[in-house]
Protein backbone atom coordinates (compact mmCIF):
# COMPACT_ATOMS: atom_id res chain seq x y z
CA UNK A 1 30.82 -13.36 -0.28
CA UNK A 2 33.57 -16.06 -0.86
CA UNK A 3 35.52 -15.51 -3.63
CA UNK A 4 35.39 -18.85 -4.52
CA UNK A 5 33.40 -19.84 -7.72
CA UNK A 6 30.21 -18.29 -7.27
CA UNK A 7 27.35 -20.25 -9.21
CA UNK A 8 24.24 -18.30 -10.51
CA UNK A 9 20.99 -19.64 -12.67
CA UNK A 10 19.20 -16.95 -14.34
CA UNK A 11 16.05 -18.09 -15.50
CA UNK A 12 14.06 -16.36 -18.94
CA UNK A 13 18.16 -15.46 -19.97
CA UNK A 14 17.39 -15.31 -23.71
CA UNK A 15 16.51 -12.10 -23.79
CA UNK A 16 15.68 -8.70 -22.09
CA UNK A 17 16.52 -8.39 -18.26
CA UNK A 18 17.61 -11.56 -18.01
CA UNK A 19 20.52 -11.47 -20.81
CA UNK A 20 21.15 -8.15 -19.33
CA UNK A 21 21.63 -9.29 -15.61
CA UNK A 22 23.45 -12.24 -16.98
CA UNK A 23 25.55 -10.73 -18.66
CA UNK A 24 26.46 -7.98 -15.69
CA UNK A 25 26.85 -10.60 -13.32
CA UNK A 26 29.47 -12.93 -15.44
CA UNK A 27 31.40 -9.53 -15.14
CA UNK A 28 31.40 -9.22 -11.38
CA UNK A 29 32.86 -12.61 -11.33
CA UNK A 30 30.25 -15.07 -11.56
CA UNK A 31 29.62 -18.44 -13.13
CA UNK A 32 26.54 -18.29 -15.01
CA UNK A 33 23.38 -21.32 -15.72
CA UNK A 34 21.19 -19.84 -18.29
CA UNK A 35 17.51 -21.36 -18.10
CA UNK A 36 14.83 -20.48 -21.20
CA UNK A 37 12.83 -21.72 -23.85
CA UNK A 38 14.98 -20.72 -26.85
CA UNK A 39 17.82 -22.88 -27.25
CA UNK A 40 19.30 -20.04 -30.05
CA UNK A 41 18.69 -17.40 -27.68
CA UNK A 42 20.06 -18.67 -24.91
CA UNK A 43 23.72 -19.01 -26.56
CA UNK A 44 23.34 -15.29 -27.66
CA UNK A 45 23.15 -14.58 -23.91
CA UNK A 46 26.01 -16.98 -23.50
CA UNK A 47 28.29 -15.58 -25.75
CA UNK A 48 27.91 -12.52 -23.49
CA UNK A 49 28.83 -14.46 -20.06
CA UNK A 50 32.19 -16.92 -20.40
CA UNK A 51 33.23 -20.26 -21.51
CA UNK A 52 32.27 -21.55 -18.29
CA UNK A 53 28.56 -20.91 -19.03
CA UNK A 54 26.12 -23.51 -18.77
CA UNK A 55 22.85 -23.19 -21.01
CA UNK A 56 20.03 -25.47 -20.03
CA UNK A 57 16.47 -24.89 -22.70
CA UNK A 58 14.00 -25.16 -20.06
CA UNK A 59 10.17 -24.71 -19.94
CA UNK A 60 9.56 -23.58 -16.12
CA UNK A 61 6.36 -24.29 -15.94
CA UNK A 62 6.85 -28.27 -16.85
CA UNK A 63 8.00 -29.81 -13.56
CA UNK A 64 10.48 -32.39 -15.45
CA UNK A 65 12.02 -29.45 -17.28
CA UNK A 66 12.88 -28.30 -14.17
CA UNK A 67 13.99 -30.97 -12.40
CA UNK A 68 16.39 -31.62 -15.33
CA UNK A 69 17.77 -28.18 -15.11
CA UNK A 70 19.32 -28.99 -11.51
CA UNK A 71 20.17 -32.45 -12.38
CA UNK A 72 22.32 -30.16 -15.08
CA UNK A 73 23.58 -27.83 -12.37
CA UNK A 74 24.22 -30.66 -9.98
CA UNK A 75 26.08 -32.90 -12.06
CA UNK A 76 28.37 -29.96 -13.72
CA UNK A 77 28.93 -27.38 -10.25
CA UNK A 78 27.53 -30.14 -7.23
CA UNK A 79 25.94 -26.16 -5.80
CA UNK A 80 24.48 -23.25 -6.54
CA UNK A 81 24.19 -19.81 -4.65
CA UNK A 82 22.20 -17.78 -6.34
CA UNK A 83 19.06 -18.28 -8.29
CA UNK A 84 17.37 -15.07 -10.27
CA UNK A 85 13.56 -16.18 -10.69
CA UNK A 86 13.00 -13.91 -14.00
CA UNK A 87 10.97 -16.15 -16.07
CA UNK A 88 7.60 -13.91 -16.97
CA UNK A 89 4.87 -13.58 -19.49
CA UNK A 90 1.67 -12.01 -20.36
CA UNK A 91 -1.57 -12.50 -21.79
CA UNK A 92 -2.92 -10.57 -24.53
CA UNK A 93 -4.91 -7.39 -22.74
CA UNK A 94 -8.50 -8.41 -23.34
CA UNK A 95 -11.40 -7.22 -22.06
CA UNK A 96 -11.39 -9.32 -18.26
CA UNK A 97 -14.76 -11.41 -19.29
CA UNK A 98 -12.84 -12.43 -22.33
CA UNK A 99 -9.61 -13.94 -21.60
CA UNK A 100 -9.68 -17.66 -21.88
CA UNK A 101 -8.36 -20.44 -18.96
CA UNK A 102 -5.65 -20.98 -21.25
CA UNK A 103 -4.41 -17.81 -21.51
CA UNK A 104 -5.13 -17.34 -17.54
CA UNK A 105 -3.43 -21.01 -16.91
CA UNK A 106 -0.17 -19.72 -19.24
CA UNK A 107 0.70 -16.69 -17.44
CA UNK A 108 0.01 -18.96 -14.24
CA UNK A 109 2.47 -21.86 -14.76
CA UNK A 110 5.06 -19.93 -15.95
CA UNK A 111 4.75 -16.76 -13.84
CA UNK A 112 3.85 -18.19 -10.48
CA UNK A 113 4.33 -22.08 -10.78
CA UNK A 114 7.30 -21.55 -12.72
CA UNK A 115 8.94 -19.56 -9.55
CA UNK A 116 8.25 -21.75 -7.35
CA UNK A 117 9.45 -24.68 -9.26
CA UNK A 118 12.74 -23.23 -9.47
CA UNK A 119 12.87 -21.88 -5.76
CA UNK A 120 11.90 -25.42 -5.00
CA UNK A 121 14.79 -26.58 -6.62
CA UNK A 122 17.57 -24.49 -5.37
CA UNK A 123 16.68 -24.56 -2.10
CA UNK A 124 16.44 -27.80 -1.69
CA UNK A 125 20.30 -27.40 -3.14
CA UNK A 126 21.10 -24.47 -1.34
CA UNK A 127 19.97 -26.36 2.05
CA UNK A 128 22.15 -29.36 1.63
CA UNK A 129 25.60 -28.27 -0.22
CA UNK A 130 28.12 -27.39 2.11
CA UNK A 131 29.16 -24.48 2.48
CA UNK A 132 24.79 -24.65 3.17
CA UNK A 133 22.81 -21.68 1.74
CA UNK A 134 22.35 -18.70 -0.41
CA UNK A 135 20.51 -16.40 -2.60
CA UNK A 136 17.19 -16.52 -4.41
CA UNK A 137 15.96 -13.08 -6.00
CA UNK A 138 12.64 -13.28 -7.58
CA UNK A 139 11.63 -10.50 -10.54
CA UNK A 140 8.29 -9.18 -9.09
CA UNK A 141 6.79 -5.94 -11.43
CA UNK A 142 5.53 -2.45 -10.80
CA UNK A 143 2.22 -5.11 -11.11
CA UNK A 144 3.38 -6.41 -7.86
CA UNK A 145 1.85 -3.42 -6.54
CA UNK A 146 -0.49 -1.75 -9.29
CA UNK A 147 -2.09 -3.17 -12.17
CA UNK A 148 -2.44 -1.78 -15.34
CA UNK A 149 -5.51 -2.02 -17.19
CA UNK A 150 -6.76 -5.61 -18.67
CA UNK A 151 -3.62 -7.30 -17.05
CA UNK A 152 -5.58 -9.29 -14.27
CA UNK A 153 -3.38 -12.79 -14.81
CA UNK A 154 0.32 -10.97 -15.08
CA UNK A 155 -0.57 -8.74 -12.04
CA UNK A 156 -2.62 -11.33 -10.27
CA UNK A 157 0.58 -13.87 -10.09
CA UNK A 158 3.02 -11.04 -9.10
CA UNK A 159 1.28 -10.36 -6.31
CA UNK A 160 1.44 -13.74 -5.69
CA UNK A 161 5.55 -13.40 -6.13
CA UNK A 162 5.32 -11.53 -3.41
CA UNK A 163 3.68 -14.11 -1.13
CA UNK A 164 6.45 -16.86 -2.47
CA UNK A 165 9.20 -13.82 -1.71
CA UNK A 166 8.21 -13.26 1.63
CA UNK A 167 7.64 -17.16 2.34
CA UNK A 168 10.99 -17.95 1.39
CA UNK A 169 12.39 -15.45 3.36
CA UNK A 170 11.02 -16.83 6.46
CA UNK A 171 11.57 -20.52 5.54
CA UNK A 172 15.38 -20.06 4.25
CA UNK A 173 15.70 -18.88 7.44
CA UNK A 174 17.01 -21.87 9.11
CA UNK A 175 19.09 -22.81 6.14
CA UNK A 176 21.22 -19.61 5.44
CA UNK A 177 19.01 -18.87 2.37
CA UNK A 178 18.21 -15.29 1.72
CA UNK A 179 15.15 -14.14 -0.61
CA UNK A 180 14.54 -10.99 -1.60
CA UNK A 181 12.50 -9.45 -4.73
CA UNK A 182 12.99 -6.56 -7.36
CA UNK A 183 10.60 -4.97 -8.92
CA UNK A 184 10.85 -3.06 -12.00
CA UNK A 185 9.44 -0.59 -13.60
CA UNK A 186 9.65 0.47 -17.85
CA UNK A 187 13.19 -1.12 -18.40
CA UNK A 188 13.90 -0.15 -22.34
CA UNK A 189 13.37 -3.87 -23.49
CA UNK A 190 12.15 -5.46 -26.33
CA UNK A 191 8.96 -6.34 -24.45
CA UNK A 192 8.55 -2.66 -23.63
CA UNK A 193 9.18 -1.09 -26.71
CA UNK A 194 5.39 -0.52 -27.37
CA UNK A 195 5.43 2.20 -24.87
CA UNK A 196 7.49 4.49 -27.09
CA UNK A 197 4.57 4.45 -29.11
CA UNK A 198 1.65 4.65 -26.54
CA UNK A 199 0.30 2.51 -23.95
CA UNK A 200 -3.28 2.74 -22.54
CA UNK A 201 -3.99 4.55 -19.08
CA UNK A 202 -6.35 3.81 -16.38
CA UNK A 203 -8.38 6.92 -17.55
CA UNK A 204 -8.88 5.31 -20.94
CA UNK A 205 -5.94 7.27 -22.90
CA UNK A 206 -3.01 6.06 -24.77
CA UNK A 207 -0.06 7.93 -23.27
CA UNK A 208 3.97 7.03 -24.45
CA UNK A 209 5.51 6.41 -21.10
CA UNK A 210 9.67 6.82 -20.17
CA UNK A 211 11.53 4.14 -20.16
CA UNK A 212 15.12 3.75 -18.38
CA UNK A 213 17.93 1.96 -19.34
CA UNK A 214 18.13 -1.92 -18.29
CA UNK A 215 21.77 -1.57 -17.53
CA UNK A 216 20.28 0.06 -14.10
CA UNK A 217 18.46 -3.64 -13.42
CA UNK A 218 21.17 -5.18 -13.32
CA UNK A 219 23.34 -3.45 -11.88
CA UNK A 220 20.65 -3.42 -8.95
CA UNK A 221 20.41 -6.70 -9.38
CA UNK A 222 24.15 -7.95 -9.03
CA UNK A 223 24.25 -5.29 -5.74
CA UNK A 224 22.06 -7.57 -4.11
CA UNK A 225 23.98 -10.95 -5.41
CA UNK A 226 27.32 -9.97 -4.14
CA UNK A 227 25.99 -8.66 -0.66
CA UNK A 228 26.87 -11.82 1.96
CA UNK A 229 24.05 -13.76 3.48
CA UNK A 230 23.78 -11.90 6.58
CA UNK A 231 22.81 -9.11 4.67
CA UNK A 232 19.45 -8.72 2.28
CA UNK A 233 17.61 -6.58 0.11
CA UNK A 234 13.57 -7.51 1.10
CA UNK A 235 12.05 -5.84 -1.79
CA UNK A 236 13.23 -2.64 -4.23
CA UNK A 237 12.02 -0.73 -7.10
CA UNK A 238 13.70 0.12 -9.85
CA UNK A 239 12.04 2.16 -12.29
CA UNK A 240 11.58 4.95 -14.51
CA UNK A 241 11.41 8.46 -12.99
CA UNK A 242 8.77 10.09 -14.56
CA UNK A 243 6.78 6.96 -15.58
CA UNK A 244 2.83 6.47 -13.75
CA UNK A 245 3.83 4.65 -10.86
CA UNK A 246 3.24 7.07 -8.26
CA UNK A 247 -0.54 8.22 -8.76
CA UNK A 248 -1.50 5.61 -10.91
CA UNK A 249 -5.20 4.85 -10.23
């Protein structure tokens, strides 16, 4: 890629992968929009990435939130060329006939209607700044291809990811935009840290499960960034060895 200013929004940055990838890809260079809920967290991440950082509290699953995150991006950079689509929740794991619409509708608007609203939004910047295109990764899950048990909204919408990954791929086409997706498995995150004490197993165990070390995300992560348009990574796992990927069922 150029090595002109390189503009990247990571979205759900206070915390986890994203504050990891964002702060891995401030290193290799880039200039960094940080998109989440937590105002607090978000300049934690920020203190991580450069003066040059621009943090934006944003609920992706409200359509105005969104559209005043690129009015942000817009107004300070005029472009942007790379969005990560991390944003992601869960509902509680209940019993299927028990979860509620709201907790189904949740994991919904900011899962799968919170991608797309941001994907809307950069391309429609990525097709009309000049130089025209770039890069949208979206954070799929080991989910995207397995569920685990009582987590029919989370895996439901990243299969659904998966649809908006491969859509974007053909529709960027035409515009220089790439799209590609990464999914990840058992990062050592705070949202994963109940696995060191036992998660429950398709067979109706509790079993601790490995976890790897989120560094690994992102430097997967800022591989496919700095690759140049004409090249993409479709889809790639990233996960813990040993952890019950492979055989799950």
């Amino acid at each position: 890629m150029s090595t002109a200013t390189r503009i990247a929004l990571v979205t759900g940055a206070g915390s986890g992968i994203g504050r990891a990838v964002s702060a891995a890809l401030a290193k290799a260079g880039w200039t960094l929009v940080l998109a989440g809920r937590r105002a607090e967290e978000l300049n934690r991440t920020a203190a991580l990435t450069g003066p040059e950082t621009l943090s934006v509290p944003t609920d992706v699953s409200e359509a105005d939130s969104v559209s005043a995150l690129f009015e942000k991006i817009t107004e300070r950079f005029g472009r942007l060329d790379l969005l990560f689509n991390n944003a992601g929740m869960g509902a509680p794991p209940v019993p299927f006939d028990e979860l509620t619409i709201h907790q189904w509708n949740q994991v919904v608007g900011v899962n799968l209607t919170g991608s797309f609203l941001c994907a809307q939004g950069a391309f429609r910047l990525m097709k009309h700044q000049q130089p025209r295109g770039g890069r949208i990764i979206n954070n799929g899950s080991i989910s995207a291809h397995v569920p685990r048990p009582n987590s029919a909204p989370y895996t439901s919408t990243k299969h659904a990811i998966t649809g908006l990954t491969r859509s974007l791929s053909l529709d960027g086409r035409a515009h220089n935009i790439a799209c590609g997706q990464i999914d990840i498995g058992n990062a050592a995150t705070e949202m994963t840290a109940r696995m060191t004490e036992g998660v429950p197993q398709p067979n109706g165990t509790n079993m601790v499960e490995p976890r790897m070390n989120v560094q690994h995300v992102a430097d997967t992560l800022v591989y496919m960034a700095n690759l140049p348009l004409d090249a993409n990574v479709q889809f790639v796992t990233v996960m813990a060895t040993a952890m019950p990927f492979i055989g799950r069922g």
